[in-house]
Protein backbone atom coordinates (compact mmCIF):
# COMPACT_ATOMS: atom_id res chain seq x y z
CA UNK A 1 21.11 -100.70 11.19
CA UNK A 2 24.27 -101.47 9.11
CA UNK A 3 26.79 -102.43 11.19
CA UNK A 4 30.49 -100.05 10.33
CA UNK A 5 33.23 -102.35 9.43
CA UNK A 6 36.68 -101.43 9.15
CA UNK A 7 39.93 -104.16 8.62
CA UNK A 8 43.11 -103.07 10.75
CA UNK A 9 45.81 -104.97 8.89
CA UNK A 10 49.70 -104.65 9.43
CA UNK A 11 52.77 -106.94 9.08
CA UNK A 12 54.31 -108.35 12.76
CA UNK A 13 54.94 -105.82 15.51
CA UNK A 14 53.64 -102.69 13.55
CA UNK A 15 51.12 -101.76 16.42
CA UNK A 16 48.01 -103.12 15.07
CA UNK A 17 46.81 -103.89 18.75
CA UNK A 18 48.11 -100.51 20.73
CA UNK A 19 45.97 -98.74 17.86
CA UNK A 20 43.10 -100.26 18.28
CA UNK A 21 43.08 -99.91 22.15
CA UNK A 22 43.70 -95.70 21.33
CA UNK A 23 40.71 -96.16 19.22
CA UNK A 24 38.29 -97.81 21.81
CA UNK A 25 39.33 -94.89 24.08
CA UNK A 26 37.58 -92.92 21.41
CA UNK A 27 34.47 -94.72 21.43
CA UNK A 28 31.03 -92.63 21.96
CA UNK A 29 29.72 -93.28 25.40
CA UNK A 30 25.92 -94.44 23.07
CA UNK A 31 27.54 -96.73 20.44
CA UNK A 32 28.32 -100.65 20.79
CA UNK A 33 31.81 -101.35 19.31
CA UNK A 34 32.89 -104.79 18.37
CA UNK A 35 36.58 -106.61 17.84
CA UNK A 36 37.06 -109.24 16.16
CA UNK A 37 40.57 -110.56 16.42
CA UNK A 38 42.80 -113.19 14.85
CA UNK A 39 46.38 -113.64 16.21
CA UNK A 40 49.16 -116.36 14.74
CA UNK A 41 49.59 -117.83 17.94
CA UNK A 42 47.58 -120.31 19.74
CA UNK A 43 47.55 -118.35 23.67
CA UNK A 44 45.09 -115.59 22.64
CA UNK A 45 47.30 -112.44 23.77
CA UNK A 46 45.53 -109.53 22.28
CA UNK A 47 42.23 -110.62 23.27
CA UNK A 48 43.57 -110.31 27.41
CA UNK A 49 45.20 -106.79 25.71
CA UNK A 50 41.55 -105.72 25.12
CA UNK A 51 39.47 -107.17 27.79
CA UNK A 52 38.88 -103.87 29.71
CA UNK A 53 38.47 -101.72 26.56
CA UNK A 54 34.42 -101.78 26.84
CA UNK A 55 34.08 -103.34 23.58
CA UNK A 56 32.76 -106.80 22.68
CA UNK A 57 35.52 -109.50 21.35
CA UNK A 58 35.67 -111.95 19.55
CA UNK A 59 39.11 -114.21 19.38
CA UNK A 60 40.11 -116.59 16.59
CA UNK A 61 43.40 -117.56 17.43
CA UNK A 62 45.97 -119.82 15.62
CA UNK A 63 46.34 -117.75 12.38
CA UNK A 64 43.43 -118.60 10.65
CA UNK A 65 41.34 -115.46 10.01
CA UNK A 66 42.47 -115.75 6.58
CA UNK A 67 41.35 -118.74 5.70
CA UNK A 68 37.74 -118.79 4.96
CA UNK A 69 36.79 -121.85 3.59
CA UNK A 70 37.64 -123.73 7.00
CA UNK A 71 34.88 -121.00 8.12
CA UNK A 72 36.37 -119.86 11.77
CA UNK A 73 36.15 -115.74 10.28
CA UNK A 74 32.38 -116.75 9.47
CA UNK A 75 31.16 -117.90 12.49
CA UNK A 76 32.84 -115.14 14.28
CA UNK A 77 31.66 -112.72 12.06
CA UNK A 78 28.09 -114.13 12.10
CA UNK A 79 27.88 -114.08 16.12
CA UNK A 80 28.74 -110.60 16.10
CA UNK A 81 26.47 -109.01 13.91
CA UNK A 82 23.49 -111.55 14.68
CA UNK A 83 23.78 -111.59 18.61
CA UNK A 84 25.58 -108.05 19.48
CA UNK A 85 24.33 -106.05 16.37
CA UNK A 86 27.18 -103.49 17.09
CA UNK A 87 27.56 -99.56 15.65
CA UNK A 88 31.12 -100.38 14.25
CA UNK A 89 33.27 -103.51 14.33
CA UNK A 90 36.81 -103.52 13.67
CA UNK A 91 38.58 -106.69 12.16
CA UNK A 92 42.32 -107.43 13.32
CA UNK A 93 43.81 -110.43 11.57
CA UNK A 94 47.16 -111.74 12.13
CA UNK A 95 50.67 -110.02 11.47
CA UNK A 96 51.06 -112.85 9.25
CA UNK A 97 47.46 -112.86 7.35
CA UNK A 98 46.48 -111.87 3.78
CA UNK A 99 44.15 -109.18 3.06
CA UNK A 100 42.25 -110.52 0.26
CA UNK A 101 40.08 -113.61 1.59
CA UNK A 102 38.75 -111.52 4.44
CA UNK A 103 38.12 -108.25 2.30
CA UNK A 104 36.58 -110.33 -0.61
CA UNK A 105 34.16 -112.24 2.36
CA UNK A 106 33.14 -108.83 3.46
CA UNK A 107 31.79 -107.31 -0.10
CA UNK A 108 30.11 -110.43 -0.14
CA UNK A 109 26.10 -109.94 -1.39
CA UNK A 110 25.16 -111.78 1.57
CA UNK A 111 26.54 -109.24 3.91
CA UNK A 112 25.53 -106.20 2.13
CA UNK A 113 22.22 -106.03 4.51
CA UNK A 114 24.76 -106.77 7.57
CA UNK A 115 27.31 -104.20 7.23
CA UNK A 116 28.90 -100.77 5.43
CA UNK A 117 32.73 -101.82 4.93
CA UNK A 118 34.84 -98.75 5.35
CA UNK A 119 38.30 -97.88 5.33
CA UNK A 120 40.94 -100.34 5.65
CA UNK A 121 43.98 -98.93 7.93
CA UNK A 122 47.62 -100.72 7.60
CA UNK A 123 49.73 -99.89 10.19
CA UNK A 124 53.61 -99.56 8.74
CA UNK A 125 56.39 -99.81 10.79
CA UNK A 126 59.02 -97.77 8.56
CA UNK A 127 62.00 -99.14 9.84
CA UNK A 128 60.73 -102.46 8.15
CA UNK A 129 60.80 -101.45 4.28
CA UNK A 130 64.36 -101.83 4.99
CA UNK A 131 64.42 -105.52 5.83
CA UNK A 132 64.26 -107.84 3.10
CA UNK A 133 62.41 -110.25 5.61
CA UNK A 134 59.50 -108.16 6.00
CA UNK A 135 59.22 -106.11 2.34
CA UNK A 136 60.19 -109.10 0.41
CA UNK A 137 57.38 -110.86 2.51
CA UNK A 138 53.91 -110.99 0.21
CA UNK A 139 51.37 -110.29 3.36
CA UNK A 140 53.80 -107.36 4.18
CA UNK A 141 53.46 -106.08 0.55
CA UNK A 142 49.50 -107.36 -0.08
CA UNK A 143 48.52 -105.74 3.14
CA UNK A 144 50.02 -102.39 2.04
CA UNK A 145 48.50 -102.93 -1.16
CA UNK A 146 45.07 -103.15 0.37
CA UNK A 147 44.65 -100.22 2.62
CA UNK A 148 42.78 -97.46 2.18
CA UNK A 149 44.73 -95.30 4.55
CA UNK A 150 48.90 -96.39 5.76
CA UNK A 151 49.37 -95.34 9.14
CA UNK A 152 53.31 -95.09 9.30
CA UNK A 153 53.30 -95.66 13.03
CA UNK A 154 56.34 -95.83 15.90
CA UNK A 155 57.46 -91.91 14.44
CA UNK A 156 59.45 -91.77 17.13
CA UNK A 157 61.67 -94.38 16.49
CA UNK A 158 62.49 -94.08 12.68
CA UNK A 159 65.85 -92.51 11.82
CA UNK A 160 66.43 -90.50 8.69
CA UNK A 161 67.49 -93.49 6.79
CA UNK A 162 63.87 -94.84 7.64
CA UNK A 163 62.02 -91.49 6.87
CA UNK A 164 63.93 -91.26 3.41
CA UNK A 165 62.52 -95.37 2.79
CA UNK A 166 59.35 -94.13 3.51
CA UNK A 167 59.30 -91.38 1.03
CA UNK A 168 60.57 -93.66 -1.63
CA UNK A 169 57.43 -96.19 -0.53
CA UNK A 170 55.17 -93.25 -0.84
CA UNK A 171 56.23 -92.38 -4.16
CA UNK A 172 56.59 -95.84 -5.70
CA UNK A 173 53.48 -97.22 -4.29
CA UNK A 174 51.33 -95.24 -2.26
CA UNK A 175 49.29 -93.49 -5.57
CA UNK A 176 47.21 -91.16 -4.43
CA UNK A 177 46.11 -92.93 -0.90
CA UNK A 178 47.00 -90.64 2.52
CA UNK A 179 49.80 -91.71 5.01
CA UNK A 180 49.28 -90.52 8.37
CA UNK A 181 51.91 -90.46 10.76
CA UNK A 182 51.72 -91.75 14.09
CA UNK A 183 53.83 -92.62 17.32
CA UNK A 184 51.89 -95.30 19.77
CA UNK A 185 49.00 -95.97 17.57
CA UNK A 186 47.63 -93.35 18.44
CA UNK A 187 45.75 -92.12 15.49
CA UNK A 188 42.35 -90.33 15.29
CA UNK A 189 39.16 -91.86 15.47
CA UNK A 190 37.40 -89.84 12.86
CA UNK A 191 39.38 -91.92 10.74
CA UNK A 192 37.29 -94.62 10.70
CA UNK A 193 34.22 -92.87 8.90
CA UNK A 194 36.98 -92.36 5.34
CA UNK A 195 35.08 -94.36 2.72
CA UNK A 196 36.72 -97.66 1.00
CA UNK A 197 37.87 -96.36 -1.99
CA UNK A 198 40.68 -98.93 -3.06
CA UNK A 199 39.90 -101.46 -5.41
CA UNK A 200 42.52 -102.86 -6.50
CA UNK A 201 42.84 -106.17 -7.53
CA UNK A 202 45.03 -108.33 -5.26
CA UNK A 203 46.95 -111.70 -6.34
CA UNK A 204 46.21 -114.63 -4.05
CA UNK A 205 47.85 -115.43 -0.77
CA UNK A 206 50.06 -118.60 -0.74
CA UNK A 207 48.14 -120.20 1.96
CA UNK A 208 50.96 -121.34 4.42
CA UNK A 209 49.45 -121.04 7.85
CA UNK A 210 49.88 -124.23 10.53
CA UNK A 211 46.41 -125.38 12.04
CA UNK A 212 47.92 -127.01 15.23
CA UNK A 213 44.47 -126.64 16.90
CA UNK A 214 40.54 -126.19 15.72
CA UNK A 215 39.26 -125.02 18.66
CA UNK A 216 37.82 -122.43 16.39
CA UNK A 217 36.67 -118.98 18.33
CA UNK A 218 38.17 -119.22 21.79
CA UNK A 219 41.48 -118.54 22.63
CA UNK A 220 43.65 -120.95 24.98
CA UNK A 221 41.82 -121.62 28.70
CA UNK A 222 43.50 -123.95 31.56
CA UNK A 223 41.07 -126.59 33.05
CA UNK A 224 40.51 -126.93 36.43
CA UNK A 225 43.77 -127.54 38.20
CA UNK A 226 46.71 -126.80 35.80
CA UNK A 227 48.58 -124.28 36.53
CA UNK A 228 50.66 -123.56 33.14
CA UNK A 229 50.31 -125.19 29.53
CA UNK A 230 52.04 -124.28 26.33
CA UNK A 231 50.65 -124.26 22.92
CA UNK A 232 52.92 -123.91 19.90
CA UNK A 233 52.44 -122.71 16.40
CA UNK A 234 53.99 -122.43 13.35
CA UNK A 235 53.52 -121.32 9.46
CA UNK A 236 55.25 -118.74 6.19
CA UNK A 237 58.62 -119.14 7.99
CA UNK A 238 57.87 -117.96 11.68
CA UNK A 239 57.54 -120.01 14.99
CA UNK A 240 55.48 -119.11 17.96
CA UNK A 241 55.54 -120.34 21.37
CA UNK A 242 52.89 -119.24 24.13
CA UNK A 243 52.20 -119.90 27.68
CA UNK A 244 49.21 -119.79 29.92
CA UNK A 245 49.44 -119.46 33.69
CA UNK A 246 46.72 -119.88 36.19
CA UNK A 247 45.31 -116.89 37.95
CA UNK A 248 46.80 -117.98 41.00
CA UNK A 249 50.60 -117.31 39.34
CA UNK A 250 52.45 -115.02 40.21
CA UNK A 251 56.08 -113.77 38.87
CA UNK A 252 59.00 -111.43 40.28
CA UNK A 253 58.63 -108.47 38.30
CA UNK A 254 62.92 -107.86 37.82
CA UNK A 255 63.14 -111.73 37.10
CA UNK A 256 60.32 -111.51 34.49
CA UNK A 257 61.52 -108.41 32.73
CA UNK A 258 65.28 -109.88 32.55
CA UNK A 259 64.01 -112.51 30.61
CA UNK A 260 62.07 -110.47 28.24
CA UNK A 261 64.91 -108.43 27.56
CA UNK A 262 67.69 -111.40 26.89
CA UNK A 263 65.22 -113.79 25.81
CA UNK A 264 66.64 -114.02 21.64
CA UNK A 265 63.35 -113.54 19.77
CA UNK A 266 62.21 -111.32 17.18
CA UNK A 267 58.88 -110.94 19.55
CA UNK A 268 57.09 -110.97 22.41
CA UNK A 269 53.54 -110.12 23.82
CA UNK A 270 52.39 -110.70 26.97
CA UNK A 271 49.92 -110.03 29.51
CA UNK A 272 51.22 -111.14 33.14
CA UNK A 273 50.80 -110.85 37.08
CA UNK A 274 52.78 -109.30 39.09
CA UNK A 275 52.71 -107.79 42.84
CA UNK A 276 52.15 -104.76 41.66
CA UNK A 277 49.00 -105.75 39.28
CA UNK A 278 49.35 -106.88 36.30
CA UNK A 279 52.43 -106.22 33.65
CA UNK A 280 51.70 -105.82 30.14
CA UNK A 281 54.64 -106.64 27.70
CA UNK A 282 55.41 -105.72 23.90
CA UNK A 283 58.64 -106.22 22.66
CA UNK A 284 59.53 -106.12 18.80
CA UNK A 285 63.46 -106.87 18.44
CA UNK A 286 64.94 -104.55 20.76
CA UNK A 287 62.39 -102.13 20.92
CA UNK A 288 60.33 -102.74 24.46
CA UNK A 289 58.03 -101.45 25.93
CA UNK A 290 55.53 -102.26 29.03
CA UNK A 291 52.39 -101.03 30.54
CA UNK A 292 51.53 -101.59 34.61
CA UNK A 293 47.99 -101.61 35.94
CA UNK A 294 47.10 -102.00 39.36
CA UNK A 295 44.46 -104.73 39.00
CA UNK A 296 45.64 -108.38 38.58
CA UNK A 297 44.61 -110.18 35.26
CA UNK A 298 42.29 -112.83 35.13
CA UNK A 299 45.42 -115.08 34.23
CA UNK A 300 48.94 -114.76 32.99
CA UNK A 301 49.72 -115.59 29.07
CA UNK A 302 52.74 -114.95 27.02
CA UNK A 303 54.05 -115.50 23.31
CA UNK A 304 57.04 -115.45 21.65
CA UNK A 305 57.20 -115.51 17.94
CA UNK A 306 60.88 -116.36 15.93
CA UNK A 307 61.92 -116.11 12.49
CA UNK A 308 63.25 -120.02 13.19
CA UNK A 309 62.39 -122.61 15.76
CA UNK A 310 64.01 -122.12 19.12
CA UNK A 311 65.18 -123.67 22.17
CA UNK A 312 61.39 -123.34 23.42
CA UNK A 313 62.29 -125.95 26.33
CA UNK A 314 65.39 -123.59 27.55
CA UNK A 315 63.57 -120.41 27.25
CA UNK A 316 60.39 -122.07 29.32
CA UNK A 317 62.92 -122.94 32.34
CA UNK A 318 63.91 -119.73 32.80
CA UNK A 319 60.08 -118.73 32.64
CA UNK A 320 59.27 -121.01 34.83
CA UNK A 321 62.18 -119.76 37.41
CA UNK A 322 60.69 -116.01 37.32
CA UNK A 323 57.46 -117.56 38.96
CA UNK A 324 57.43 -116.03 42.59
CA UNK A 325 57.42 -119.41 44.66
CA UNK A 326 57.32 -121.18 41.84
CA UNK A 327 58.27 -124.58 43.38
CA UNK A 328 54.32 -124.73 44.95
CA UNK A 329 53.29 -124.54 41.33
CA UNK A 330 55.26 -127.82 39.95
C-alpha cells in the first residue's frame, strides 16, 4: 500500500496547524493518518496542539525539517512509513522552512515504493502580501511558489485593501493553480486526493536556520523534578523563546491571558493549564484567539517568536507570576 503524502507549507502564523486539526476531524473512521511536524522552536507546541487528534505524530522540532543532509526529516519519515504504514501522512514544516529540500526528498526513487506524493497546500494569510517582511521573505515567496493549491485562509479578517493584494497575487503569480478561500483552516478534506501537478523549478533556500539542539525527533520533555525550563532558538532574522511547565503547574487564567495580550511579540502559541482544563493560545500580532477544553494537558508549554531578540528574562517573570501559587514551584 502506498502511503498518501501531502506537504502543508505556509509562512508564520498563516494557520498551517488549525488546518490540519479541521482536516483530522475529517479523517475516515478505517484509515491510519500520520503527522509529521517540524516547528522553528525548540518546546514542541504543535505536536501538544495535535495530541488528541487520533492521528500518529511525529515531532522534529528546532527548525530543521528542511535540512536534509543532517537527516532528522529522514528518520522521521522512515519510522512512519516502516513502523505505522499509514493511509495518508501529512508533512508540516516550519513557518520559516523552504519547500524544495523536503519536496525534492519525497520524489526521491527510493521512496517511490513508499509513497504517492499529492497536492501540496500553502496556507496564505492575505493581509501578509502587504508586508515587506513577509513577501520580500524567500520561504514566504518559495512556499507560494511550490503549492499545488493556495489556501488564502483567516477570510474573515482581510479588509478590502487585502482582498484587492490578493487579486493582484493571483494574477501575477498564481498561473493557472486554484485559490480556495478559507476562514479557520477550515478547508475540505477531499482536497487532499488533487494530484501534484506543479513542477516548477525552485531556486535554493539560503540555509539560515540555528541548530541550538540535536535532539533530533522529540520535542522538549522535563526530567524528573523540574518544574519549568526554557529553550531558545534562533535563525533568517526571527527569535523564539519557549517554556515547558510540569504537569503539576498550574496558572490564573486572567493573569495568563493579560500577558498574552501585552506581551510585545509578533507570536505566540501555547498549550497551557488552567482550572478550568486546559487553555490553548494562538496569537499572530494582534489577532488572538484561544480554545478551552475541559481536560488538563499532559503539561504546560509556550513559545514566543520575534522579529528581534527580546527581553526574554522580563517577559519570563511575568510568566512565572501568572503561575497559581507559584512560589511552591521556585
Amino acid at each position: 500500500m502506498l502511503t498518501k503524502v501531502n506537504l502543508i507549507t505556509g509562512f508564520l502564523g498563516s494557520g498551517k496547524t488549525t488546518t490540519i486539526r479541521h482536516l483530522l476531524k475529517q479523517k475516515p473512521d478505517d484509515e491510519v493518518w500520520a503527522v509529521l511536524v517540524n516547528e522553528f522552536g525548540e518546546i514542541g507546541i504543535d505536536g501538544a496542539l495535535l495530541s488528541d487528534s487520533g492521528a500518529v505524530l511525529k515531532e522534529i522540532p528546532g527548525g530543521c525539517m528542511c535540512c536534509v543532509n543532517g537527516l532528522p526529516m529522514q528518520i522521521g519519515l522512515n519510522m512512519l512509513l516502516q513502523q505505522k504504514k499509514p493511509h495518508r501522512l501529512l508533512i508540516e514544516p516550519t513557518g520559516l522552512g523552504h519547500p524544495k529540500q523536503i519536496l525534492s526528498l519525497l520524489t526521491a526513487e527510493s521512496y517511490q515504493p513508499w509513497l504517492s506524493l499529492q497536492a501540496s497546500l500553502c496556507l496564505l494569510d492575505a493581509r501578509q502580501l502587504q508586508d515587506t517582511r513577509y513577501s520580500e521573505n524567500e520561504n514566504f515567496r518559495d512556499q507560494l511558489a511550490a503549492a499545488d493549491i493556495i489556501i488564502a485562509n483567516k477570510q474573515d479578517t482581510y479588509r478590502v485593501d487585502d482582498i484587492a493584494a490578493l487579486q493582484r497575487w493571483q494574477q501575477t503569480e498564481a498561473g493557472d493553480r486554484p485559490i480556495v478561500s478559507a476562514a479557520q483552516g477550515e478547508i475540505d478534506v477531499s482536497l487532499l486526493d488533487e494530484p501534484r501537478r506543479n513542477t516548477r523549478e525552485l531556486p535554493d533556500g539560503a540555509h539560515h536556520h540555528a541548530h541550538a539542539s540535536e535532539r533530533g525527533l522529540a520535542a522538549l520533555r522535563l526530567p524528573g523534578g523540574e518544574a519549568w525550563r526554557r529553550a531558545l532558538n534562533e535563525g533568517q532574522g526571527y527569535f523564539a523563546c519557549g517554556w515547558i511547565f510540569s504537569p503539576e503547574t498550574q496558572f490564573s487564567t486572567t493573569a495568563l491571558l493579560d500577558w498574552v495580550r501585552l506581551t510585545p511579540v509578533d507570536r505566540i502559541k501555547g498549550v497551557m493549564r488552567i482550572p478550568e482544563g486546559t487553555l490553548i493560545i494562538n496569537r499572530q500580532g494582534l489577532d488572538l484567539h484561544i480554545e478551552t477544553k475541559p481536560l488538563p494537558p499532559l503539561d504546560s508549554r509556550i513559545e514566543l517568536i520575534h522579529t528581534a531578540s527580546a527581553p526574554w528574562n522580563q517577559f519570563q517573570s511575568q510568566l512565572l507570576n501568572s503561575r497559581l501559587s507559584f512560589q511552591e514551584y521556585d
